[in-house]
PDB file of N, CA and C in Angstrom:
ATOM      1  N   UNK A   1     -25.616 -12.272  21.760  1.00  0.00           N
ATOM      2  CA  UNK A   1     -25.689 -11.999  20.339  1.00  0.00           C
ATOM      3  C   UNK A   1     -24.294 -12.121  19.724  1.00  0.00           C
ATOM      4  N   UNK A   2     -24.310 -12.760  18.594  1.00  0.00           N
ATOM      5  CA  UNK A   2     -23.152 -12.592  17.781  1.00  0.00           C
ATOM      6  C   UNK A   2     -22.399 -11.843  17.436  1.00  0.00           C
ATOM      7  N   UNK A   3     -21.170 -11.316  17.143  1.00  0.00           N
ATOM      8  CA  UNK A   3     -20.539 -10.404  16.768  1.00  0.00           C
ATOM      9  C   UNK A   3     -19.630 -11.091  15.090  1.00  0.00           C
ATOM     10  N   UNK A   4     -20.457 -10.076  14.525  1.00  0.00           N
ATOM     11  CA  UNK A   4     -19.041 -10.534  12.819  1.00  0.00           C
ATOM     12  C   UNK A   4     -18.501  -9.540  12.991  1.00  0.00           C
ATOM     13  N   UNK A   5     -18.564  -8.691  13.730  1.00  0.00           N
ATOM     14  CA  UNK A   5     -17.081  -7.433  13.232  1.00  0.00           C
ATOM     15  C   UNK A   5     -16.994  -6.800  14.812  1.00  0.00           C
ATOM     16  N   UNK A   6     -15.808  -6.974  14.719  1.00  0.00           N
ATOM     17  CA  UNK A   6     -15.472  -5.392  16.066  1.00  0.00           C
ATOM     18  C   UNK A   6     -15.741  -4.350  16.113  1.00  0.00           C
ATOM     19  N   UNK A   7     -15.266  -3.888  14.561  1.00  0.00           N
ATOM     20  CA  UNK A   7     -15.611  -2.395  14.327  1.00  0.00           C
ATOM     21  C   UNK A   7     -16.399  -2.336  12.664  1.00  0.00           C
ATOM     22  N   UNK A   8     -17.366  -1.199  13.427  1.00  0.00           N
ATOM     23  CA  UNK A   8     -17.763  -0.453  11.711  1.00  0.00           C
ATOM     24  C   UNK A   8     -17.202   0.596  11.809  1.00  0.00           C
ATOM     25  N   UNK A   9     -16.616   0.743  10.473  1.00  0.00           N
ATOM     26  CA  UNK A   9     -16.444   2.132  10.062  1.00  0.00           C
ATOM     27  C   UNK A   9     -17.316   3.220   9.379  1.00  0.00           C
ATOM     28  N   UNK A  10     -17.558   4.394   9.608  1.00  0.00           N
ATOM     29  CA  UNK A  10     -18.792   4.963   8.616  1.00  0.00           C
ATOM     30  C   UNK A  10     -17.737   6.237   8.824  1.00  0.00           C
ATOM     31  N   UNK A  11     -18.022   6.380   7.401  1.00  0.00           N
ATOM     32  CA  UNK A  11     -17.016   7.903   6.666  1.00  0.00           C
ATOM     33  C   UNK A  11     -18.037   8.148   5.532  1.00  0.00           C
ATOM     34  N   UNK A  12     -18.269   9.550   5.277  1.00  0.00           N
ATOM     35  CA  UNK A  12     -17.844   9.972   3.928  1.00  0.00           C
ATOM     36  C   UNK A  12     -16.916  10.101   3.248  1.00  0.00           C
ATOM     37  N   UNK A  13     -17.079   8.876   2.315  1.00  0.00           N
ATOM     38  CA  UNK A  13     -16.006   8.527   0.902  1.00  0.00           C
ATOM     39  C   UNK A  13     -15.587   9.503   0.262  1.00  0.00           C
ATOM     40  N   UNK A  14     -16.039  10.810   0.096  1.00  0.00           N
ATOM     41  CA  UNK A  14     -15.566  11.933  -1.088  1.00  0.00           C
ATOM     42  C   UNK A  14     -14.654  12.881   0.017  1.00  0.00           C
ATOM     43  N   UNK A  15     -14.617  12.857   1.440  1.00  0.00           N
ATOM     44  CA  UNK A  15     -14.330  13.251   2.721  1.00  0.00           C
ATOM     45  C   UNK A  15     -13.046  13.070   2.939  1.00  0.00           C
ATOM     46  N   UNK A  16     -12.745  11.643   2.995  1.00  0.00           N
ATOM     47  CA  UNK A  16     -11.731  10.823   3.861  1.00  0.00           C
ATOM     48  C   UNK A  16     -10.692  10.313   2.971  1.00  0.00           C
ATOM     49  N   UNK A  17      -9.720  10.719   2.948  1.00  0.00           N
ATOM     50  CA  UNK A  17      -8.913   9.915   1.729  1.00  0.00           C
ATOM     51  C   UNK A  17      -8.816   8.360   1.944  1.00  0.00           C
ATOM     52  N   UNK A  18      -9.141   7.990   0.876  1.00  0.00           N
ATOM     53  CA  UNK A  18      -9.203   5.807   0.816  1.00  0.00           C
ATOM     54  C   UNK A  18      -7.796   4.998   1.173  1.00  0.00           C
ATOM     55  N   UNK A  19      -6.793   6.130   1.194  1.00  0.00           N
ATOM     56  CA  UNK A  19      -5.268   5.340   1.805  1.00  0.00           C
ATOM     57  C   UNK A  19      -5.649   5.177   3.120  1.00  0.00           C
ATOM     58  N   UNK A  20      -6.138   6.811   3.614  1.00  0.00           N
ATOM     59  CA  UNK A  20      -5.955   6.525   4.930  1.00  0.00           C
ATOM     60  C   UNK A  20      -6.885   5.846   6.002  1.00  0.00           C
ATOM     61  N   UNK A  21      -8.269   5.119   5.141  1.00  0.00           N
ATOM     62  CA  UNK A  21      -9.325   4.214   5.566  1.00  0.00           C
ATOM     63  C   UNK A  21      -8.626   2.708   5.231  1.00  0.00           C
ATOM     64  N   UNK A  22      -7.329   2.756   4.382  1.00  0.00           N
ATOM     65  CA  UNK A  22      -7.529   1.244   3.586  1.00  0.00           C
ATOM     66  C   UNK A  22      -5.930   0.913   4.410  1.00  0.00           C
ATOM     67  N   UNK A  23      -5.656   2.131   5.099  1.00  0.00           N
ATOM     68  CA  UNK A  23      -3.839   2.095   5.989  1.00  0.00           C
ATOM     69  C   UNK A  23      -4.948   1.466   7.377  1.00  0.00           C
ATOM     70  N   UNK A  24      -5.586   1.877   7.812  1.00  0.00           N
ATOM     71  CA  UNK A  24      -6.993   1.583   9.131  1.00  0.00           C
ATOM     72  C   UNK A  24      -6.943   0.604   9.045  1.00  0.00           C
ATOM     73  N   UNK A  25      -7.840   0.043   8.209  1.00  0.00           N
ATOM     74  CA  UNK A  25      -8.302  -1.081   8.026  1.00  0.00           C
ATOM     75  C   UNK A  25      -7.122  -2.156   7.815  1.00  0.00           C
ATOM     76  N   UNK A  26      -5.979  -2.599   7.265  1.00  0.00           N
ATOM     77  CA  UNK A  26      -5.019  -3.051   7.500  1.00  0.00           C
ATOM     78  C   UNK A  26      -4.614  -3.266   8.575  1.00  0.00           C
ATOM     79  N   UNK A  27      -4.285  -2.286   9.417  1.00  0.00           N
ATOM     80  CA  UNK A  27      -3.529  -2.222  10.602  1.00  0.00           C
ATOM     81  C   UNK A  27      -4.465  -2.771  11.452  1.00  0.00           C
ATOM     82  N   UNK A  28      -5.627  -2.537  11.128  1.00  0.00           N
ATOM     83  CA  UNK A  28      -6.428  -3.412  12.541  1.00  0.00           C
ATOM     84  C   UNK A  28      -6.619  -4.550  11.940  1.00  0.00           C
ATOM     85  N   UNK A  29      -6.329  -5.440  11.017  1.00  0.00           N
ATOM     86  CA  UNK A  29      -6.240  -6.659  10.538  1.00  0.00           C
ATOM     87  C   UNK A  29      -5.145  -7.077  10.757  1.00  0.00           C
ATOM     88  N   UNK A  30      -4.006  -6.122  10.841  1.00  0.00           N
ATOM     89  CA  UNK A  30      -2.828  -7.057  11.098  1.00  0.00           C
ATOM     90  C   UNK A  30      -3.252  -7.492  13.055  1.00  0.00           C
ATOM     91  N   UNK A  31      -3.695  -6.439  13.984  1.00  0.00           N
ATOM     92  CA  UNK A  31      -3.683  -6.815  14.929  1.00  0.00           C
ATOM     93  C   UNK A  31      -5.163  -8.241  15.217  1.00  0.00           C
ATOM     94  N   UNK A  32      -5.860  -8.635  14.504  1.00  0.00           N
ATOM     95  CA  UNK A  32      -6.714  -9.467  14.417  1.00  0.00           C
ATOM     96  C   UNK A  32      -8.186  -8.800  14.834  1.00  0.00           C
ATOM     97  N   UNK A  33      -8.561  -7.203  14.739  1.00  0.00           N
ATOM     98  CA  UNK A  33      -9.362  -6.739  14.515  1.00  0.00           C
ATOM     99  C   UNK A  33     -10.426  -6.686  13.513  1.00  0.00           C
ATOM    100  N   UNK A  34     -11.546  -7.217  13.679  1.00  0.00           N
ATOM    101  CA  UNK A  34     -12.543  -7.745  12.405  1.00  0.00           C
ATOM    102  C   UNK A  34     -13.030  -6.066  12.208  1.00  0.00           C
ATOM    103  N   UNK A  35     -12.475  -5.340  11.171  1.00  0.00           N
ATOM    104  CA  UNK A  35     -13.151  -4.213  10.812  1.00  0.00           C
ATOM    105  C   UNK A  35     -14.042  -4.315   9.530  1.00  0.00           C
ATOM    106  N   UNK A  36     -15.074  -3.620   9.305  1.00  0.00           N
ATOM    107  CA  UNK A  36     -16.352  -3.706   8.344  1.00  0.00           C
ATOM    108  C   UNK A  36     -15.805  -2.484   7.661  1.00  0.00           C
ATOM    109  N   UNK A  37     -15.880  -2.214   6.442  1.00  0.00           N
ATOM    110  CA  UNK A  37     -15.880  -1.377   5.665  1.00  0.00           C
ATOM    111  C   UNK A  37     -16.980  -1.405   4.363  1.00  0.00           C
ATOM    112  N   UNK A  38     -17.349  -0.419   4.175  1.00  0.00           N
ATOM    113  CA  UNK A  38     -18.301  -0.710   2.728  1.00  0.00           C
ATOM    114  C   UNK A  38     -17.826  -1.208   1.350  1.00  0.00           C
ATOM    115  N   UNK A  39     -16.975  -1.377   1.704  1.00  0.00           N
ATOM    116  CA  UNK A  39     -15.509  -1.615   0.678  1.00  0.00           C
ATOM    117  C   UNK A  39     -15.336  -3.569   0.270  1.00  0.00           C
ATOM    118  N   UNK A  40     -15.834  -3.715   1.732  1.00  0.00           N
ATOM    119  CA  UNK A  40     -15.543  -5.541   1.892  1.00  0.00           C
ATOM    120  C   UNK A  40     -16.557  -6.322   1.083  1.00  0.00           C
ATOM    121  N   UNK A  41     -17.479  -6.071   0.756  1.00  0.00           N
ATOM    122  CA  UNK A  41     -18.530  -6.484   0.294  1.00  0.00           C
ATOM    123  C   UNK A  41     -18.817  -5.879  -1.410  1.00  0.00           C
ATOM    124  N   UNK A  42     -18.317  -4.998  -1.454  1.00  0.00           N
ATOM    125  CA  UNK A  42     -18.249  -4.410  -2.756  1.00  0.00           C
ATOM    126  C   UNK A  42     -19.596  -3.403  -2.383  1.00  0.00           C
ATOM    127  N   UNK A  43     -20.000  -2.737  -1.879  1.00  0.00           N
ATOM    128  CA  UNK A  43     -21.098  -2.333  -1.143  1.00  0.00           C
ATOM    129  C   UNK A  43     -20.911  -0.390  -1.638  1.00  0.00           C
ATOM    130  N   UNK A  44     -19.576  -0.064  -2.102  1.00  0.00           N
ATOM    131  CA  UNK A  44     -19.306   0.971  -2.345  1.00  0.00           C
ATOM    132  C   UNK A  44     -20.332   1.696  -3.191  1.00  0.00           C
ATOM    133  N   UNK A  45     -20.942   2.500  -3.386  1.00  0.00           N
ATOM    134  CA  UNK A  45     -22.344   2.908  -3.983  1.00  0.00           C
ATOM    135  C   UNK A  45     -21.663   4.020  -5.350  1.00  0.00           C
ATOM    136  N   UNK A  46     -22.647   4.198  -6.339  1.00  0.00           N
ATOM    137  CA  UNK A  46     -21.591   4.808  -7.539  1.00  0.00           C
ATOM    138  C   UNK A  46     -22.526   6.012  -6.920  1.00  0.00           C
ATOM    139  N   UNK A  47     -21.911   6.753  -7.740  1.00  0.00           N
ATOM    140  CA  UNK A  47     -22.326   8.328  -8.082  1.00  0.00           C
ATOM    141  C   UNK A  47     -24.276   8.291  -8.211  1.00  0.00           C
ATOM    142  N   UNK A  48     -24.604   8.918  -7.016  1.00  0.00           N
ATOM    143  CA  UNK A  48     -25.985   9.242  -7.332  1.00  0.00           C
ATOM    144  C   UNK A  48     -26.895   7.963  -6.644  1.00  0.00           C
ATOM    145  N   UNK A  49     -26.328   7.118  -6.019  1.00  0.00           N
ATOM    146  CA  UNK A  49     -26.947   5.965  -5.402  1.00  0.00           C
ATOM    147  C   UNK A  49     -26.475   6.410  -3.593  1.00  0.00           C
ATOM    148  N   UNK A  50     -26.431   7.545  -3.271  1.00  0.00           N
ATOM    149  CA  UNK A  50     -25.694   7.533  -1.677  1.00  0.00           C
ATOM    150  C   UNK A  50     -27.033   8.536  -1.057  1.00  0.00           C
ATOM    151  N   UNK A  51     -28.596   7.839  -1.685  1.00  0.00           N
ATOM    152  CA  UNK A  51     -29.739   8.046  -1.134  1.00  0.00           C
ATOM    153  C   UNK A  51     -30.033   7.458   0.021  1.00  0.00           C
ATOM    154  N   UNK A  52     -29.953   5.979  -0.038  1.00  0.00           N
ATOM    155  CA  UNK A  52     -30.436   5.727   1.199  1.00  0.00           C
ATOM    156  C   UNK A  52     -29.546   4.212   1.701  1.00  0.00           C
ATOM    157  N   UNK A  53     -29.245   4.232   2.737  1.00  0.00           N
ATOM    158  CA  UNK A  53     -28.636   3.017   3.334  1.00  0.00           C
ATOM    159  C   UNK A  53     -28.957   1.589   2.940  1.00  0.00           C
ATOM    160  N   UNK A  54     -28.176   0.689   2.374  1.00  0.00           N
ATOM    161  CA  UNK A  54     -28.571  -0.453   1.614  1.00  0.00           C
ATOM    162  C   UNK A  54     -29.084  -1.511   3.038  1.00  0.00           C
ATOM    163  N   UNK A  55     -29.941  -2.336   3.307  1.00  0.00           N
ATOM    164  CA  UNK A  55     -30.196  -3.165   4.306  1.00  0.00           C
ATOM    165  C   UNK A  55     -28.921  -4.074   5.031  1.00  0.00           C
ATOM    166  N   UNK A  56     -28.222  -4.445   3.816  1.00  0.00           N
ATOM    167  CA  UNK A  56     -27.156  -5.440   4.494  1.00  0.00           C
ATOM    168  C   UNK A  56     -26.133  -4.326   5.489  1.00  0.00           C
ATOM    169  N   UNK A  57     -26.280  -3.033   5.428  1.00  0.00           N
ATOM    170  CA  UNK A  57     -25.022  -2.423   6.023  1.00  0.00           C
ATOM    171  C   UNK A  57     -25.881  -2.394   7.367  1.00  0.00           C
ATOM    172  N   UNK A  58     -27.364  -2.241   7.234  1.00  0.00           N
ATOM    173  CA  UNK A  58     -27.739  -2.219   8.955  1.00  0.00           C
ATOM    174  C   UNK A  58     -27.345  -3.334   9.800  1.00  0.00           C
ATOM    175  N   UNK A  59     -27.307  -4.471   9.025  1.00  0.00           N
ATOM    176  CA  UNK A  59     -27.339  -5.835   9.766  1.00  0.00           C
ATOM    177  C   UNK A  59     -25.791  -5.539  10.192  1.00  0.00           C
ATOM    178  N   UNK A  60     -24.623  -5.246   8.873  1.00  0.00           N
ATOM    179  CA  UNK A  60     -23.230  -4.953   9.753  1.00  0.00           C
ATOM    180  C   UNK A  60     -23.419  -4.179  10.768  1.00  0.00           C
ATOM    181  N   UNK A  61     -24.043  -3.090  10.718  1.00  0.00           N
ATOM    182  CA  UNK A  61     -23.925  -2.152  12.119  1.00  0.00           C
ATOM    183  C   UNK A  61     -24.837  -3.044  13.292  1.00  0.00           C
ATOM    184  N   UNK A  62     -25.322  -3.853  13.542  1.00  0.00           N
ATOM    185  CA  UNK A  62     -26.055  -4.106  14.475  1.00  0.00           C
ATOM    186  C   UNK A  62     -25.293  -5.684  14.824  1.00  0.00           C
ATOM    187  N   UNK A  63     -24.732  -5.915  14.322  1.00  0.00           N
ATOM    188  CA  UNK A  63     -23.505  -7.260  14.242  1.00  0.00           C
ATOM    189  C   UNK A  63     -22.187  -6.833  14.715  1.00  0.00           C
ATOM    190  N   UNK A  64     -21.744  -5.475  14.962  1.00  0.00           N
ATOM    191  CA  UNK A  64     -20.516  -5.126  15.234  1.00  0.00           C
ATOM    192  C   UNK A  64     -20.743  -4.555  16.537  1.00  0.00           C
ATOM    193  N   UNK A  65     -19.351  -5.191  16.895  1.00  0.00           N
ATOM    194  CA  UNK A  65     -18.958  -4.495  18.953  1.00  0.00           C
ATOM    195  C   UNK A  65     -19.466  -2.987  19.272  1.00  0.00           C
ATOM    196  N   UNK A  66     -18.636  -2.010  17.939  1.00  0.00           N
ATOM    197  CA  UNK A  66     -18.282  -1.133  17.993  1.00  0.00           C
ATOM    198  C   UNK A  66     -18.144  -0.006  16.688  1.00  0.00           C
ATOM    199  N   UNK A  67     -18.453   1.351  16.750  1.00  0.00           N
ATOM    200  CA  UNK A  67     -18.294   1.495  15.652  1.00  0.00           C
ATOM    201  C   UNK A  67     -17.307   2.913  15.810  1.00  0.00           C
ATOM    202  N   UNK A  68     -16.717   3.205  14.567  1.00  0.00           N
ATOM    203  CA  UNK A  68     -15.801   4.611  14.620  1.00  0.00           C
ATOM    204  C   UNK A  68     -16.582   5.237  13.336  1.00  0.00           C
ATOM    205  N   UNK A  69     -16.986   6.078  13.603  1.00  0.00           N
ATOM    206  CA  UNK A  69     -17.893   7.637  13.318  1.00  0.00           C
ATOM    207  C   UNK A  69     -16.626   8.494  12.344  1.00  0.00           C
ATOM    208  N   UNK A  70     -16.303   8.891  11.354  1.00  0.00           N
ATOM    209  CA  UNK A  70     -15.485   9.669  11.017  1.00  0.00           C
ATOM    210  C   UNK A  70     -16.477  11.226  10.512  1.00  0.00           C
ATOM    211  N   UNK A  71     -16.361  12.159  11.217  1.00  0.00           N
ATOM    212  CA  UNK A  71     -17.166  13.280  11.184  1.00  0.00           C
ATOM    213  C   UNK A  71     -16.096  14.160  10.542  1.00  0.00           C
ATOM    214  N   UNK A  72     -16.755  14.428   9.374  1.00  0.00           N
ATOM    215  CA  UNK A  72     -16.350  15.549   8.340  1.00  0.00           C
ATOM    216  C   UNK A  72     -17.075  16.669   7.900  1.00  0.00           C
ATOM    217  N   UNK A  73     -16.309  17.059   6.996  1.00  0.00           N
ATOM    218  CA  UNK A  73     -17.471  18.340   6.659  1.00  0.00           C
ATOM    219  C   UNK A  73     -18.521  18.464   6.233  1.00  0.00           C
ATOM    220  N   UNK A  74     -18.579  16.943   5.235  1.00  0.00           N
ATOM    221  CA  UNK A  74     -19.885  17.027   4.529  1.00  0.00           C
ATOM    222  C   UNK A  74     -20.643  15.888   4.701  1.00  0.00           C
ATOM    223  N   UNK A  75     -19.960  15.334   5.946  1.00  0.00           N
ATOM    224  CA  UNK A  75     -21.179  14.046   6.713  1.00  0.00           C
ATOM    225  C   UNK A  75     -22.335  14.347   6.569  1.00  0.00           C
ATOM    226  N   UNK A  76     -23.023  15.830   7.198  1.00  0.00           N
ATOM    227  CA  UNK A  76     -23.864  16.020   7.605  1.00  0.00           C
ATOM    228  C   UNK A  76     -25.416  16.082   6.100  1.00  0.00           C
ATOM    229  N   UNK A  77     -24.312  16.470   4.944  1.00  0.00           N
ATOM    230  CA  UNK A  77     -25.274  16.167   3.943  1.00  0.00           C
ATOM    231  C   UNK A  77     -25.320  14.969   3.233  1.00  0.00           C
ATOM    232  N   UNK A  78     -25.024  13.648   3.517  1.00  0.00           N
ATOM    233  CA  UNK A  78     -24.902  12.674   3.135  1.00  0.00           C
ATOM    234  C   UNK A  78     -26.003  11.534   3.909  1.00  0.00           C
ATOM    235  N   UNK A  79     -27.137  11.767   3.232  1.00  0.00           N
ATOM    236  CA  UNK A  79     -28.423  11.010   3.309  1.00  0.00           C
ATOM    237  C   UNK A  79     -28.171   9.170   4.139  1.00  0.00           C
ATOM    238  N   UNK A  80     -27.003   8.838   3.170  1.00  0.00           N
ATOM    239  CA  UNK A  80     -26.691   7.245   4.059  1.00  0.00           C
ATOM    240  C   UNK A  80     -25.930   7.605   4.989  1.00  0.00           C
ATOM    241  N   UNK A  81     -24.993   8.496   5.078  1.00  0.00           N
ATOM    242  CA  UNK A  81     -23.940   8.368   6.494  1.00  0.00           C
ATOM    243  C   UNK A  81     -24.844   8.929   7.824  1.00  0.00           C
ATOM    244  N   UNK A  82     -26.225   9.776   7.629  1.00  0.00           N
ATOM    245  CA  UNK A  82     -27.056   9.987   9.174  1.00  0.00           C
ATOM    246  C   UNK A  82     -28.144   9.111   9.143  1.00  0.00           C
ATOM    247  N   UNK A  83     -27.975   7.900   8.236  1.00  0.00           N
ATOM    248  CA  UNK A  83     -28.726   6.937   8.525  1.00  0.00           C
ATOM    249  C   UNK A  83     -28.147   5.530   8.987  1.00  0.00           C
ATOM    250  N   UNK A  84     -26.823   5.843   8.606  1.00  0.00           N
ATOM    251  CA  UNK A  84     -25.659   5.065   9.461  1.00  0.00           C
ATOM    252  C   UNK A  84     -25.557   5.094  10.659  1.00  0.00           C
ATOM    253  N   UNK A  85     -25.299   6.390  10.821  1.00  0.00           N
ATOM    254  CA  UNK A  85     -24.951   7.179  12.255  1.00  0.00           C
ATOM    255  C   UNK A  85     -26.397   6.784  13.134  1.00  0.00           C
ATOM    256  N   UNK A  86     -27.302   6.956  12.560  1.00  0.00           N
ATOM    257  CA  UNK A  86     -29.050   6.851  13.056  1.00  0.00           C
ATOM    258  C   UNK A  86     -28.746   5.062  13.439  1.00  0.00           C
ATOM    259  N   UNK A  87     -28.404   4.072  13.111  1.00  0.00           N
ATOM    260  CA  UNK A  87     -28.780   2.630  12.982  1.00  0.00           C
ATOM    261  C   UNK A  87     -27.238   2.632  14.184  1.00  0.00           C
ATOM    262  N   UNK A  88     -26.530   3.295  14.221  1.00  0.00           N
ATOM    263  CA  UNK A  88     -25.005   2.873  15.013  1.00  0.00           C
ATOM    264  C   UNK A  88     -25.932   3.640  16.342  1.00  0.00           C
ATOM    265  N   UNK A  89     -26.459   4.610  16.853  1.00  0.00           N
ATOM    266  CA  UNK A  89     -27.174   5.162  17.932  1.00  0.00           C
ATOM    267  C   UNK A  89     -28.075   4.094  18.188  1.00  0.00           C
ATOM    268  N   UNK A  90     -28.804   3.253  17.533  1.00  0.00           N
ATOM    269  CA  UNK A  90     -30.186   2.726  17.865  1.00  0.00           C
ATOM    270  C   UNK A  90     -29.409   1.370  18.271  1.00  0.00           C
ATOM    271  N   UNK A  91     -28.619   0.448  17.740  1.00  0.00           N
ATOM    272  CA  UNK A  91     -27.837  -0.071  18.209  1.00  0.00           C
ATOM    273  C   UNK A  91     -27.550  -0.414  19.090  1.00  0.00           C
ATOM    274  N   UNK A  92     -26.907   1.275  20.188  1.00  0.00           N
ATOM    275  CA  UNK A  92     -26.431   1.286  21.544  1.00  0.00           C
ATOM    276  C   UNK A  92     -25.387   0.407  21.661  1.00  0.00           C
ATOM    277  N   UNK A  93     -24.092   0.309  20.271  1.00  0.00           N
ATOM    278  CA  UNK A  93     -23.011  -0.455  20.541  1.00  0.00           C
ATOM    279  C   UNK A  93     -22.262   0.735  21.218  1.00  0.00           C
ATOM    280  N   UNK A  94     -20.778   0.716  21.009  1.00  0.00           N
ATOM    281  CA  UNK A  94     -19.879   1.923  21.519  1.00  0.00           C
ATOM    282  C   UNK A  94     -19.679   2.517  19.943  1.00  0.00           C
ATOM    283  N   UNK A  95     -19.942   4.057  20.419  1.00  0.00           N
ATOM    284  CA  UNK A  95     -19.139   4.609  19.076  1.00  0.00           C
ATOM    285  C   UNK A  95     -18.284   5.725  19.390  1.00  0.00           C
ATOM    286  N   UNK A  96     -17.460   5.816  18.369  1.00  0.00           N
ATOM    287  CA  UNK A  96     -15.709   6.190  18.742  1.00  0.00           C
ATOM    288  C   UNK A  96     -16.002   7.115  18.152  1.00  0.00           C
ATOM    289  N   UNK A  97     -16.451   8.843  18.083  1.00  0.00           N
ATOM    290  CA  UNK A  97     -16.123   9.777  16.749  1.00  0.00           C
ATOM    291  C   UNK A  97     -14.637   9.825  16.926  1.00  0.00           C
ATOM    292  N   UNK A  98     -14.746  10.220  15.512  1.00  0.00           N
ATOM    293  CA  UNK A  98     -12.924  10.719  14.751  1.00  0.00           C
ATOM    294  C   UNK A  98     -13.474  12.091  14.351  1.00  0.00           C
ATOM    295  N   UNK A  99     -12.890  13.189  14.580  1.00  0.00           N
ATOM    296  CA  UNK A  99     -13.440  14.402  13.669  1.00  0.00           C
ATOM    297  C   UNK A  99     -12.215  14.816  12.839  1.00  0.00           C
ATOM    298  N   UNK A 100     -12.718  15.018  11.416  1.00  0.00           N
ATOM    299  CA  UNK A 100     -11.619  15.011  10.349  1.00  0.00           C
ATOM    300  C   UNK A 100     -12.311  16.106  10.166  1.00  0.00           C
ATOM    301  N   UNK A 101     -11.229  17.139   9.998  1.00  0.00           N
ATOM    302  CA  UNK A 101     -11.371  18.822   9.110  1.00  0.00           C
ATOM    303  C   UNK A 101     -12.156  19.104  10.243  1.00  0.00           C
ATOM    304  N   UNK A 102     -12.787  18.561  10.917  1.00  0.00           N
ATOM    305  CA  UNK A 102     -14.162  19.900  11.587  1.00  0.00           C
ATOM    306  C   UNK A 102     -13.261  19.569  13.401  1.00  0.00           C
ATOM    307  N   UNK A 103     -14.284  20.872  14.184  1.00  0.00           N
ATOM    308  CA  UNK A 103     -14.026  20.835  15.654  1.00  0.00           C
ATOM    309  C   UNK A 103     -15.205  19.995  16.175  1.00  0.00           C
ATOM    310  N   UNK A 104     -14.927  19.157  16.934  1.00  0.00           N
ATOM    311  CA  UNK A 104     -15.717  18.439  17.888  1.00  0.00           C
ATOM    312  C   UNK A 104     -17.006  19.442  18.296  1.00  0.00           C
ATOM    313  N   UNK A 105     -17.214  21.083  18.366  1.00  0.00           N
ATOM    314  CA  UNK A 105     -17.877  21.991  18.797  1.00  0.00           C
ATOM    315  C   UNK A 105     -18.903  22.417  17.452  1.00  0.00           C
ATOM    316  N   UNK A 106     -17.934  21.806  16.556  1.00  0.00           N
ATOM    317  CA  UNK A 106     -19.015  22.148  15.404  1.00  0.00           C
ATOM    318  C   UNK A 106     -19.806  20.866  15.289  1.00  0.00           C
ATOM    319  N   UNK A 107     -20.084  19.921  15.346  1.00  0.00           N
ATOM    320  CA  UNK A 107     -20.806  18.424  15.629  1.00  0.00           C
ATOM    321  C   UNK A 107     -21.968  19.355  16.671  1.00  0.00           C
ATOM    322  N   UNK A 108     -21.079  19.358  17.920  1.00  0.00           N
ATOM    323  CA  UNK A 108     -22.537  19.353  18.618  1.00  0.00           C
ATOM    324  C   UNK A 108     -23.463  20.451  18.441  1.00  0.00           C
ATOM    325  N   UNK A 109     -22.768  21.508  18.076  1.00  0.00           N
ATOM    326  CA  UNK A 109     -23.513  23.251  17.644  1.00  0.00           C
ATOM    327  C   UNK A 109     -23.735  22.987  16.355  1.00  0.00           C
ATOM    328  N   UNK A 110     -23.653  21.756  15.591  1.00  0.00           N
ATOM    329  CA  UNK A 110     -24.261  22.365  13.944  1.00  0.00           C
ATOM    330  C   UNK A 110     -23.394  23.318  13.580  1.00  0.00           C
ATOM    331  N   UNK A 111     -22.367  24.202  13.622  1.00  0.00           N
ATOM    332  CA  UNK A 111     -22.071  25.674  13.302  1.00  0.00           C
ATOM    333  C   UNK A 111     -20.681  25.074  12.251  1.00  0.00           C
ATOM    334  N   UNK A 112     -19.883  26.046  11.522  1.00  0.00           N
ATOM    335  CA  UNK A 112     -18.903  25.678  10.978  1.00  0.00           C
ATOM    336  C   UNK A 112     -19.572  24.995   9.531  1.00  0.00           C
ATOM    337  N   UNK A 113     -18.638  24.416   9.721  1.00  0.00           N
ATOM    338  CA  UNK A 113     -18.759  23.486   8.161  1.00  0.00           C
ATOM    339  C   UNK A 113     -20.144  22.671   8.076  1.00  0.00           C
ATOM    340  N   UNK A 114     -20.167  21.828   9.762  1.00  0.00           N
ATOM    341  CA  UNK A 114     -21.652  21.379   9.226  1.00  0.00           C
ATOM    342  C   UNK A 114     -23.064  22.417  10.264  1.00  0.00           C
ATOM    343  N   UNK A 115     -22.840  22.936   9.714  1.00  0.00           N
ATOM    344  CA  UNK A 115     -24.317  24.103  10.093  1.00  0.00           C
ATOM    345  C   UNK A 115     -25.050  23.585   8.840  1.00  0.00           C
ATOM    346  N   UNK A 116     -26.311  23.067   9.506  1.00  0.00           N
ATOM    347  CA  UNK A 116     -27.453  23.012   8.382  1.00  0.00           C
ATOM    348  C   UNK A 116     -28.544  23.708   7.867  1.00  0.00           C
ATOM    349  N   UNK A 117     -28.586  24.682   8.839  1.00  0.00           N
ATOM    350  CA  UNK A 117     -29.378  26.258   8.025  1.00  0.00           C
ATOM    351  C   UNK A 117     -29.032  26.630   6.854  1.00  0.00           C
TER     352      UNK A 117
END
């Protein structure tokens, strides 16, 4: 199977500051790393459209080597990023979490910031 990207990235945008996704994404372009961002495509969704995962981003996730997971606080309520996360699992490429603001212990326990009770 083909590969168009090495890596996907999946963040929550209101989460992650955009220097430090757009400093990423650079740097693995300078090294000749094909990284996907929602950004490349103009794919960025406005206010009130971050319901449900647009089709073309599944095809990136299922087209890429690899993906990096950025787990934040408010991943867990963000309808497209666990349907991201859902299509990067089904996949079965490699995925890299990053945990930003939260503990790796709060991911797998739900507890902390993303507890969903």
């Amino acid at each position: 199977m083909e590969r168009n990207w090495d890596v996907f990235l999946s963040y929550r945008r209101k989460d992650i500051p955009q220097e430090f996704v757009k400093r990423l994404y650079n740097e693995f372009s300078a090294k000749k790393i094909r990284a996907f961002r929602d950004d490349d495509e103009g794919l960025h969704l406005q206010k009130g459209e971050n319901d449900k995962i647009c089709p073309s981003l599944t095809v990136h996730i299922k087209y890429s080597a690899a993906s990096i997971v950025f787990f934040s606080e408010k991943y867990v309520t963000s309808r497209r990023c666990l349907e991201e996360l859902d299509q990067i699992l089904v996949s079965g490429r490699l995925l890299l979490p990053v945990f930003y603001n939260v503990q790796p212990t709060d991911v797998r326990h739900q507890t902390g910031p993303l507890q969903l009770g």
